[in-house]
N, C-alpha and C. Protein backbone atom coordinates (compact mmCIF):
# COMPACT_ATOMS: atom_id res chain seq x y z
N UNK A 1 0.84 -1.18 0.00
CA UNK A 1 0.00 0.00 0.00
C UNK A 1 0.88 1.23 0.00
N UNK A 2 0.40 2.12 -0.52
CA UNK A 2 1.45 3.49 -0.60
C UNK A 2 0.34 4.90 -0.31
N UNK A 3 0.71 5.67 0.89
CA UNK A 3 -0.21 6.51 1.39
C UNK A 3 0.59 7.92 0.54
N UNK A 4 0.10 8.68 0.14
CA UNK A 4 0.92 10.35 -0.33
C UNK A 4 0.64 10.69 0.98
N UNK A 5 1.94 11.64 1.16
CA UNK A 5 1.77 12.62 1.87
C UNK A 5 1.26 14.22 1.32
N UNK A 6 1.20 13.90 0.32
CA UNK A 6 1.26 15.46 -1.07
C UNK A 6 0.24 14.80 -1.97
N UNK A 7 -0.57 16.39 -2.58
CA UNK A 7 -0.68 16.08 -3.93
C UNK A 7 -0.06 16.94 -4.73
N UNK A 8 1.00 15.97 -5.46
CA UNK A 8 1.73 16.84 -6.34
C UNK A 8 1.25 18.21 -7.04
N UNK A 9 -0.01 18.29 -7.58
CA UNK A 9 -0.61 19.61 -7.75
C UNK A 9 -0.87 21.13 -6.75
N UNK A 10 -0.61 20.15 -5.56
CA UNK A 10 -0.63 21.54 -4.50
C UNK A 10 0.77 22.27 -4.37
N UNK A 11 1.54 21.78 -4.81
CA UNK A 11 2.98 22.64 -4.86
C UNK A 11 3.41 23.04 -6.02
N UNK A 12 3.99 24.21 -6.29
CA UNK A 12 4.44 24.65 -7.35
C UNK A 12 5.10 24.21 -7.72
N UNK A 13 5.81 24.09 -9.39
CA UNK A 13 6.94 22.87 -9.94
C UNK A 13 8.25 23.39 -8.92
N UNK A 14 8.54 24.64 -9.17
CA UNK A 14 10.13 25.35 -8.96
C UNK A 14 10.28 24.24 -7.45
N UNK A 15 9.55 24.10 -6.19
CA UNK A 15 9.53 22.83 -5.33
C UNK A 15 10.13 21.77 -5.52
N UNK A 16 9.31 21.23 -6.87
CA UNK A 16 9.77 19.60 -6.98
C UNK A 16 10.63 19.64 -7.55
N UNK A 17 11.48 20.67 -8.01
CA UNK A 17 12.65 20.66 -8.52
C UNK A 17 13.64 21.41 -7.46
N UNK A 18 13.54 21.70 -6.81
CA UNK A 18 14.74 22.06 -5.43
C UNK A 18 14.82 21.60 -4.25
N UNK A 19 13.82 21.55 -3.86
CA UNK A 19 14.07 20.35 -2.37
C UNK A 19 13.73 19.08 -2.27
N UNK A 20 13.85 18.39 -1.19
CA UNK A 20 13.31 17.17 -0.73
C UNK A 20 12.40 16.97 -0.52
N UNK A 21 11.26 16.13 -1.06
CA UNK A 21 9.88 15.98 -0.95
C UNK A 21 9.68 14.88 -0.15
N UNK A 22 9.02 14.61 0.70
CA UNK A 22 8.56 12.96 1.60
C UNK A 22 7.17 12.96 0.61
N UNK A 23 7.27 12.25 -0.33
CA UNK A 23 6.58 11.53 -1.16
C UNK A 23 5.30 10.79 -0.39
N UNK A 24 5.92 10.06 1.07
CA UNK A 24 4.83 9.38 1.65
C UNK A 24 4.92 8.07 1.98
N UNK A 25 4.25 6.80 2.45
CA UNK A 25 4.65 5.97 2.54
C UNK A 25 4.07 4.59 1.94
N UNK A 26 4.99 3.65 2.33
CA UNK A 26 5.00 2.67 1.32
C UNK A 26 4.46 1.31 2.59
N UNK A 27 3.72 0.64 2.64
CA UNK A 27 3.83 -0.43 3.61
C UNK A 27 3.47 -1.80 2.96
N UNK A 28 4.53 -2.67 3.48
CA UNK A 28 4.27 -4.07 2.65
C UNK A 28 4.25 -5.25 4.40
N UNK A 29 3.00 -6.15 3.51
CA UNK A 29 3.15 -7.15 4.86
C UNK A 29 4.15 -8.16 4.37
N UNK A 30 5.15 -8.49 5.02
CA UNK A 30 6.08 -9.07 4.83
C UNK A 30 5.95 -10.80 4.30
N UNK A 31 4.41 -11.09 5.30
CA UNK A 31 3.79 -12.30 5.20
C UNK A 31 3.25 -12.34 4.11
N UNK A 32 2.74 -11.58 3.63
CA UNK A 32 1.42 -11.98 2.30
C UNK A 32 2.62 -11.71 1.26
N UNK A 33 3.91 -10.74 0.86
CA UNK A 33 5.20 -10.80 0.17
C UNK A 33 5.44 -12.08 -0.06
N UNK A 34 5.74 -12.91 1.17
CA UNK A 34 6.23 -14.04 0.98
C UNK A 34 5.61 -15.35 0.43
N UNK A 35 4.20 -15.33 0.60
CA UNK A 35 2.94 -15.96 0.36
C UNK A 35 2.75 -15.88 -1.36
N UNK A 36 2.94 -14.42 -1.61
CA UNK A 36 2.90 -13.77 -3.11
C UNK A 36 4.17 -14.34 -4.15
N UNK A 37 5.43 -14.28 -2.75
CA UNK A 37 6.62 -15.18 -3.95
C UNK A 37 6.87 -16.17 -4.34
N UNK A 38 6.34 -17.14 -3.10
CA UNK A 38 6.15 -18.57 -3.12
C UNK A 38 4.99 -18.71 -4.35
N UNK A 39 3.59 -18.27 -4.39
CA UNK A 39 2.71 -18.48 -5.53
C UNK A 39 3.41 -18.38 -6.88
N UNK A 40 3.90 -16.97 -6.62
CA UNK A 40 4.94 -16.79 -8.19
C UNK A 40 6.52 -17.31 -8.61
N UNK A 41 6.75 -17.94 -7.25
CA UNK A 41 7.82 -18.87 -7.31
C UNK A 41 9.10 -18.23 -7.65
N UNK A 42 9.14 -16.96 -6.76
CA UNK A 42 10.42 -16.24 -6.88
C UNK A 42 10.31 -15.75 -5.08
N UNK A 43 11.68 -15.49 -5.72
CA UNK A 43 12.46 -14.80 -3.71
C UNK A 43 11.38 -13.82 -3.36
N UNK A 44 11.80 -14.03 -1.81
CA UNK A 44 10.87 -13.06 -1.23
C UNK A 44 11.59 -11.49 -1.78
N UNK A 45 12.74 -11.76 -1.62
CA UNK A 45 13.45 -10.25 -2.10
C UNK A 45 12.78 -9.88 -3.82
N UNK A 46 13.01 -10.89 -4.54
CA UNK A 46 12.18 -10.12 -5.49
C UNK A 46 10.86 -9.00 -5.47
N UNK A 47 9.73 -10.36 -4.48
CA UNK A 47 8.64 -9.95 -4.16
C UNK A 47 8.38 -8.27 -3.69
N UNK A 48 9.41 -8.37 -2.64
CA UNK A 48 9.33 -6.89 -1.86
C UNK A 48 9.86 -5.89 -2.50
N UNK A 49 11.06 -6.04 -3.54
CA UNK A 49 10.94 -4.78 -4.72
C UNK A 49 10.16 -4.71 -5.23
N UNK A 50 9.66 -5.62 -6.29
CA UNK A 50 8.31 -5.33 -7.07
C UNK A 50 7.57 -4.81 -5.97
N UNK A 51 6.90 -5.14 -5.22
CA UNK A 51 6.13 -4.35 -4.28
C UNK A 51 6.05 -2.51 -4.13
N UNK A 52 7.65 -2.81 -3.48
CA UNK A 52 8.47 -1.13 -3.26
C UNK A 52 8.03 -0.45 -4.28
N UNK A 53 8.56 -1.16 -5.60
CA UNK A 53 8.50 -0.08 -6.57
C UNK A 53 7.53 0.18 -6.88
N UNK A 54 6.53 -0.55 -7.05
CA UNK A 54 5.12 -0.02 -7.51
C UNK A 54 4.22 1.09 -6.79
N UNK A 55 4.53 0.52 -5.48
CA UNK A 55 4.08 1.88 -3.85
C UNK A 55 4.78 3.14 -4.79
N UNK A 56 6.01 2.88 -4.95
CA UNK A 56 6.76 4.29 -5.21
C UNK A 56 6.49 5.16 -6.81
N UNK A 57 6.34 4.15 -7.31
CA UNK A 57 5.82 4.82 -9.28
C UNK A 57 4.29 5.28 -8.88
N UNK A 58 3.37 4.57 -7.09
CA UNK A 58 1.92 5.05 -7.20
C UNK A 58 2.54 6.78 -6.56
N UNK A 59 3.20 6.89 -5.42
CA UNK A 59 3.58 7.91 -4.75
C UNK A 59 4.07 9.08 -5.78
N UNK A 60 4.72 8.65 -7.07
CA UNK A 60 4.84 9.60 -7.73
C UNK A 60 4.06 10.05 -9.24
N UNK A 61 2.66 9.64 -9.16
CA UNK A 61 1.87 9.82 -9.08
C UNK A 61 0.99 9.20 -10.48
N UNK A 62 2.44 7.45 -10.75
CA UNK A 62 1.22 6.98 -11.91
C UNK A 62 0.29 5.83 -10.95
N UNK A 63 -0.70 5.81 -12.29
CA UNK A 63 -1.90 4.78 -11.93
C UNK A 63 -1.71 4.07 -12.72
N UNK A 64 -3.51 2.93 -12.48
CA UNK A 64 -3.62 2.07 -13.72
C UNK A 64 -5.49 1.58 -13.52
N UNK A 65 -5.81 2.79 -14.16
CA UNK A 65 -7.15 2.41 -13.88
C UNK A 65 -7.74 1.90 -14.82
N UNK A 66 -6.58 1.50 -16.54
CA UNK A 66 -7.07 0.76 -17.04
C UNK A 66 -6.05 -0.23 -18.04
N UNK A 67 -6.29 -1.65 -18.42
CA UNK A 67 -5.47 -2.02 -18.96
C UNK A 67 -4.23 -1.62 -19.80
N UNK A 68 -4.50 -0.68 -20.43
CA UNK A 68 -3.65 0.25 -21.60
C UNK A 68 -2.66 0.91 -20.00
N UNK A 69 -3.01 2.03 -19.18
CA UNK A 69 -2.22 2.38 -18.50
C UNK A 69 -1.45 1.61 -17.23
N UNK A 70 -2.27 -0.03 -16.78
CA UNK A 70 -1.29 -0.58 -16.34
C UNK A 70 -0.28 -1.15 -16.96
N UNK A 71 -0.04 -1.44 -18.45
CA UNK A 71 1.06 -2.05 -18.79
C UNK A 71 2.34 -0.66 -18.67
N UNK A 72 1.63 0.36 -19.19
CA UNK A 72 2.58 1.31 -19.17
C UNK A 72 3.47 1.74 -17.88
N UNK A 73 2.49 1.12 -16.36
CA UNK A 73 3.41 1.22 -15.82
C UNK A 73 3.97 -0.10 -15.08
N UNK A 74 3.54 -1.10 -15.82
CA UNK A 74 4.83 -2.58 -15.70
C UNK A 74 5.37 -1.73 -16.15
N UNK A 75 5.86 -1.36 -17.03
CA UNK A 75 6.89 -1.48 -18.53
C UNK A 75 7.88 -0.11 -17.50
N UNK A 76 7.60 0.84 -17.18
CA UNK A 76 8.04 1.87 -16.11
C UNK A 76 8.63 0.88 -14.89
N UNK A 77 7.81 0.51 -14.20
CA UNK A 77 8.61 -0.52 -13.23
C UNK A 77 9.97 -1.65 -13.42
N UNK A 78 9.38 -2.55 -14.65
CA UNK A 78 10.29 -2.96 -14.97
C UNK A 78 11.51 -2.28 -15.10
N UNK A 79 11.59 -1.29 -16.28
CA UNK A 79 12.65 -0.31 -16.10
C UNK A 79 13.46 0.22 -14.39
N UNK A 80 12.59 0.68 -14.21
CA UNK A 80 13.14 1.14 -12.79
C UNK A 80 13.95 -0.09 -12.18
N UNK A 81 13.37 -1.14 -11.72
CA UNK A 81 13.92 -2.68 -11.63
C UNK A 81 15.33 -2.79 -11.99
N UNK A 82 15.40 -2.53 -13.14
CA UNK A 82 16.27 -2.96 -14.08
C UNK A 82 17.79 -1.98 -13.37
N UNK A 83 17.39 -0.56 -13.72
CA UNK A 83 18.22 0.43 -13.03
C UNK A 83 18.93 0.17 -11.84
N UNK A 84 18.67 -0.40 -10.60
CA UNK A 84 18.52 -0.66 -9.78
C UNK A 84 19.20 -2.11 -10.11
N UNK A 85 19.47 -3.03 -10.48
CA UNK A 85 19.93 -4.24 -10.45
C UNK A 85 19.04 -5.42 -9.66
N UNK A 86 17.52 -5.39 -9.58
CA UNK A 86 16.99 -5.99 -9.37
C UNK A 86 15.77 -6.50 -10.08
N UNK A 87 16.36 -6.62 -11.50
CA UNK A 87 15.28 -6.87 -12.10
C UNK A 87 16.39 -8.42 -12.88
């Protein structure tokens, strides 16, 4: 689950481009992670990035309220993944 602390629209850009933003938070149950990797038959560490990252691509402020825009943001995650050396 990923809570904002912000909506990016309430701050002016010159903001998100000079300081530090707390984006907000991210919470994963560690149990249902592990439950989720075992089903998909990968590490729990996998599990809990994919997790992370998706909390964090919602925190910065994509969705997927429909097929067309959730692949777009696999395809964003994946990437990110990838960056990161955990993909």
């Amino acid at each position: 689950l990923a809570f904002a602390s912000l909506e990016r629209e309430a701050l002016p850009p010159e903001i998100w481009n000079s300081q530090p933003i707390e984006l907000g938070d991210i919470i994963i149950s560690v149990e249902t992670a592990d439950r989720q990797a075992q089903e998909q038959n990968h590490s729990l560490k996998q599990e809990i990035a994919w997790l992370a990252s998706h909390g964090l691509l919602h925190l910065l402020g994509w969705d997927h309220p429909d097929p067309e825009r959730l692949e777009e943001m696999l395809t964003q995650q994946h990437q990110l993944l990838t960056c990161v050396g955990l993909h």
